[in-house]
Protein backbone atom coordinates (compact mmCIF):
# COMPACT_ATOMS: atom_id res chain seq x y z
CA UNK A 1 147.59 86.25 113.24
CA UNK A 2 150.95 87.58 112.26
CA UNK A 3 150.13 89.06 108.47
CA UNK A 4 150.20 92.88 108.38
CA UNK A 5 147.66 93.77 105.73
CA UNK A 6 148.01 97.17 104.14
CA UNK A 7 143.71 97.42 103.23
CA UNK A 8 141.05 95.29 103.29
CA UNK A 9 138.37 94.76 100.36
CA UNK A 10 134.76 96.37 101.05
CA UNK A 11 132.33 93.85 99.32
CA UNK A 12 130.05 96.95 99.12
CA UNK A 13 128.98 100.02 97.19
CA UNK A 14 127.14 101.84 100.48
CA UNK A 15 129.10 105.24 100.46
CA UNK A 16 127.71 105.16 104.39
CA UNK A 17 129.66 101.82 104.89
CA UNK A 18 132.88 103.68 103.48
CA UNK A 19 132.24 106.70 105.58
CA UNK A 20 132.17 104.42 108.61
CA UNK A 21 135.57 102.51 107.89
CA UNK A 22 137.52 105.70 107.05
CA UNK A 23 136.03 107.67 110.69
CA UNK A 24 136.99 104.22 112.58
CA UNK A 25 140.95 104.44 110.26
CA UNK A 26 140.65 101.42 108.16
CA UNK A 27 142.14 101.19 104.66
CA UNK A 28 140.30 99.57 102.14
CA UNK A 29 139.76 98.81 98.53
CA UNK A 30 136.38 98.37 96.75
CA UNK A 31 135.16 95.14 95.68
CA UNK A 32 131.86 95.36 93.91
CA UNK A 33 130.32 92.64 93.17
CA UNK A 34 126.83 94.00 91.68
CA UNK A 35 126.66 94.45 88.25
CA UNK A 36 124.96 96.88 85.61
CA UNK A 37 121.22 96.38 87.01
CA UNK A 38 122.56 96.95 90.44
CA UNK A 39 122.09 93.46 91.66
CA UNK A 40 124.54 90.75 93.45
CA UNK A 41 124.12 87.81 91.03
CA UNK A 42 126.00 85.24 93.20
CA UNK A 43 123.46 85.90 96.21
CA UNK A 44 120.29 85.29 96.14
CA UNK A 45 118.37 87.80 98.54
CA UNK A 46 114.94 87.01 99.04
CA UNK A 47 113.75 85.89 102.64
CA UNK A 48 113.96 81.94 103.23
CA UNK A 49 109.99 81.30 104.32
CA UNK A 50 110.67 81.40 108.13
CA UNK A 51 113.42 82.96 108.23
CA UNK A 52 113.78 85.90 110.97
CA UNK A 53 115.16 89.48 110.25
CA UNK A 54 118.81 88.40 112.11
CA UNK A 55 119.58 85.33 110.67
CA UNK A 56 118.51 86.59 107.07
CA UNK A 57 121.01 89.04 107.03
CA UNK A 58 123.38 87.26 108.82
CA UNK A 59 123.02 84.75 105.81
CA UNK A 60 123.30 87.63 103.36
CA UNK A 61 126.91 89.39 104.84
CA UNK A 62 128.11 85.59 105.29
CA UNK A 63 127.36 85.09 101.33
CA UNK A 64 128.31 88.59 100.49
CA UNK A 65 131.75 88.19 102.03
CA UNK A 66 132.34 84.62 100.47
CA UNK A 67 131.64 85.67 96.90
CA UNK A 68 133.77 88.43 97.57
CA UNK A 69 136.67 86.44 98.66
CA UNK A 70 135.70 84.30 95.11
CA UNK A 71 135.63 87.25 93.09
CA UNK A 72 139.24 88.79 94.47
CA UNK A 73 140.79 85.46 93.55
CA UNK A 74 139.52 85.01 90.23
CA UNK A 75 140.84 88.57 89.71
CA UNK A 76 143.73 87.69 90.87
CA UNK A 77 143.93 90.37 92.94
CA UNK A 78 146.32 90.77 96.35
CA UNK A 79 145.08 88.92 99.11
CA UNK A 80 143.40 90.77 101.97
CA UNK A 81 140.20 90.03 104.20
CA UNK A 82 137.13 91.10 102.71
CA UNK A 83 134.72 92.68 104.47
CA UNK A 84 130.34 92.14 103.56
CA UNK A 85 127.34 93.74 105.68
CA UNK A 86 123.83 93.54 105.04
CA UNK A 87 121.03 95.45 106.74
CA UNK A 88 117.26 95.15 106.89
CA UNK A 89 114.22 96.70 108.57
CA UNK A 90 111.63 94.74 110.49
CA UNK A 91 108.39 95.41 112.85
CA UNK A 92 106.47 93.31 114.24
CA UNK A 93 108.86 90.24 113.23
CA UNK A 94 108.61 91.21 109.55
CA UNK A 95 111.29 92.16 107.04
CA UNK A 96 110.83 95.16 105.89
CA UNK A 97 112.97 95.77 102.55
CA UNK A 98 113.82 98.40 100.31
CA UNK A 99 111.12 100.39 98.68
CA UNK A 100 110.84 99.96 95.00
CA UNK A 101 109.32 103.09 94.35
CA UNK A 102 107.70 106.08 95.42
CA UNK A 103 104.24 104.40 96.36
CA UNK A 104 105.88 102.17 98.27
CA UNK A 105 108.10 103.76 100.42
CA UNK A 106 105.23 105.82 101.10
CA UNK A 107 103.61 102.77 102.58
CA UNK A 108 106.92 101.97 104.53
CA UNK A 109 107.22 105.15 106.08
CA UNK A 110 103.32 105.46 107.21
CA UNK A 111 104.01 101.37 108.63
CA UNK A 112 106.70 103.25 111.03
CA UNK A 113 105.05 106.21 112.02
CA UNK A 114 104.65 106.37 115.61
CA UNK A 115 106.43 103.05 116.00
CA UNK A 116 109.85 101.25 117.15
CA UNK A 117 110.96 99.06 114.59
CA UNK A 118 113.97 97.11 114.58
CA UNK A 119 117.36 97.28 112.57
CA UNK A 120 119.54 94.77 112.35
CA UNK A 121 122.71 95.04 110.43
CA UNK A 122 124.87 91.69 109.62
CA UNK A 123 129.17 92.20 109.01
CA UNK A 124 130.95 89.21 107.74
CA UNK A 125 134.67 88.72 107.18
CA UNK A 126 136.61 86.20 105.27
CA UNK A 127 139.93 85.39 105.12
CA UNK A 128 141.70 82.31 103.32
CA UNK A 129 139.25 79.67 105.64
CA UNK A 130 137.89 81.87 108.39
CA UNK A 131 134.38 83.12 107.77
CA UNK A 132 133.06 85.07 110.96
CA UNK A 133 130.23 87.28 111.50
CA UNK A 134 128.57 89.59 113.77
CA UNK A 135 125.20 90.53 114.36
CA UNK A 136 123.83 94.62 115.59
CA UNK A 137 120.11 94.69 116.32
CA UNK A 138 119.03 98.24 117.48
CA UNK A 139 115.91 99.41 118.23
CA UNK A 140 114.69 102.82 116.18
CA UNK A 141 111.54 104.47 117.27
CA UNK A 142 109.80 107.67 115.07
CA UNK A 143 107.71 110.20 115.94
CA UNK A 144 104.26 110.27 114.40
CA UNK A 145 104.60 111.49 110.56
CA UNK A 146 102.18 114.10 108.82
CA UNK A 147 101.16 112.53 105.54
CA UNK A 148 103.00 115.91 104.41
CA UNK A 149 106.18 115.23 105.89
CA UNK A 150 106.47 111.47 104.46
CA UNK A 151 105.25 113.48 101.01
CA UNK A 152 108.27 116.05 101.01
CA UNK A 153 110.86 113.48 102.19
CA UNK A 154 109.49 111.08 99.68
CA UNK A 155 109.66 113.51 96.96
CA UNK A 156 113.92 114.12 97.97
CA UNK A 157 114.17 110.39 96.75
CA UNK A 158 116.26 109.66 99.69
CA UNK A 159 113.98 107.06 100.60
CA UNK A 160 115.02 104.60 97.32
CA UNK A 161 117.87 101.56 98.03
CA UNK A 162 117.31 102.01 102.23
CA UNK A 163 116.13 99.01 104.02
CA UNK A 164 112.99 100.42 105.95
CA UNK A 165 113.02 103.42 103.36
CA UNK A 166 114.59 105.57 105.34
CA UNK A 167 118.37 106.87 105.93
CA UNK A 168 119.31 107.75 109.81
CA UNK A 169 122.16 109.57 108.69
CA UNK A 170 120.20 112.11 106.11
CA UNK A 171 116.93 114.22 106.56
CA UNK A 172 115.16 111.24 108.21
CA UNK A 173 117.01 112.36 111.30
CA UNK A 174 113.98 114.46 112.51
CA UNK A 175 111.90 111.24 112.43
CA UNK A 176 113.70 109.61 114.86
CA UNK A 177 112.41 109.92 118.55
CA UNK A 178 115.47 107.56 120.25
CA UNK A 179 117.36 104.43 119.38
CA UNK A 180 118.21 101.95 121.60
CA UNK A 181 121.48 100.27 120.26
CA UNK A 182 124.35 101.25 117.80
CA UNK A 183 123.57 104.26 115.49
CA UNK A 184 126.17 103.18 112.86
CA UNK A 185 124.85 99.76 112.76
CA UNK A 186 121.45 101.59 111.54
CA UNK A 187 123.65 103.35 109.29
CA UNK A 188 124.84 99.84 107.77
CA UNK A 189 128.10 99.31 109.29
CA UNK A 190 128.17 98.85 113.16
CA UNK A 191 131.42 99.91 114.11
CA UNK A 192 132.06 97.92 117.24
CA UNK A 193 131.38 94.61 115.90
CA UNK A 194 133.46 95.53 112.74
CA UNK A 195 136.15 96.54 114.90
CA UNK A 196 136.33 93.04 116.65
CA UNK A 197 136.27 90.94 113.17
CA UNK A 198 139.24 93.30 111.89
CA UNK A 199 140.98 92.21 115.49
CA UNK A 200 140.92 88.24 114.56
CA UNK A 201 142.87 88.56 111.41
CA UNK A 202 145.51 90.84 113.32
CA UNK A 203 144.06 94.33 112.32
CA UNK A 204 144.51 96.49 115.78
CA UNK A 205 142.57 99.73 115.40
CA UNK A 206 143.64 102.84 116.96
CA UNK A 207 141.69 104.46 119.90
């Protein structure tokens, strides 16, 4: 593809998702797309009934990105590829989401102790009529958690708006016994499979 593009449009408000793009030197412009109650409106998220954890979030970046594209022409706004990820939690086959409060991420965290669990992190880009996506699926495995630990952490409120209830990237670190996979895609953003969807609309990233 021959079009230079000075940024690209995020279709998310994860600050770890904008950490990720600026260490890996991509420009970019917001696009939110949640509104006041902190939900997407466009995109429905809950599970499809058989659905597995990869191809629900693959569904979920893919929808992300194409209401995204929606929204930045109804704004009018400079075209640019616009870039959606989604990420969710699973064990044994299940999704795991996001805890909705205390007492639940609680029960999250107690669900993972002592156990690998799987992450699986979805990145979708659209441009004008090319919709592509990428899946990273990394196993995490923890250590086994006093009921004091998952208290203190708990208690931070890190836990709140992380799939699986947890953050690899904050004081959850000392939870984690080894991943097998990509650590940013268990951040949210897995930089290798972003970095080859940039590549097909003629974005070349620097070593």
């Amino acid at each position: 593809m021959s079009v230079t593009f000075r940024h690209i449009y995020l279709a998310s408000r994860s600050p770890r998702r904008r950490e990720i793009l600026s260490q890996i030197g991509v420009r970019f412009e917001m696009l939110l797309l949640r509104d006041s109650t902190g939900r997407t409106p466009d995109v429905d998220e809950s599970p499809v009934p058989g659905e597995s954890p990869a191809d629900y979030v693959t569904r979920l970046a893919r929808e992300k990105a194409q209401v995204g594209w929606s929204r930045m022409l109804q704004r009018h706004l400079p075209l640019a590829p616009v870039l959606a990820a989604d990420t969710t939690v699973s064990i044994d086959g299940e999704i795991v989401g996001k805890p909705t409060d205390r007492e639940q991420a609680t029960e999250i965290l107690r669900r993972l102790s002592g156990r690998t669990h799987e992450v699986h992190t979805a990145v979708a880009l659209q441009f004008e009529r090319l919709l592509d996506s990428a899946l990273s699926s990394t196993s995490v495995t923890f250590g086994a958690l006093s009921d004091d630990a998952i208290r203190h952490y708990v208690t931070t409120g890190d836990p709140m708006d992380k799939a699986g209830a947890y953050g690899i990237q904050g004081r959850a670190a000392i939870f984690v016994e080894g991943i097998a996979g990509s650590y940013t895609g268990v951040m949210g953003l897995p930089a290798f499979e972003t970095a080859r969807l940039l590549e097909k609309v003629g974005i070349a990233l620097p070593p």
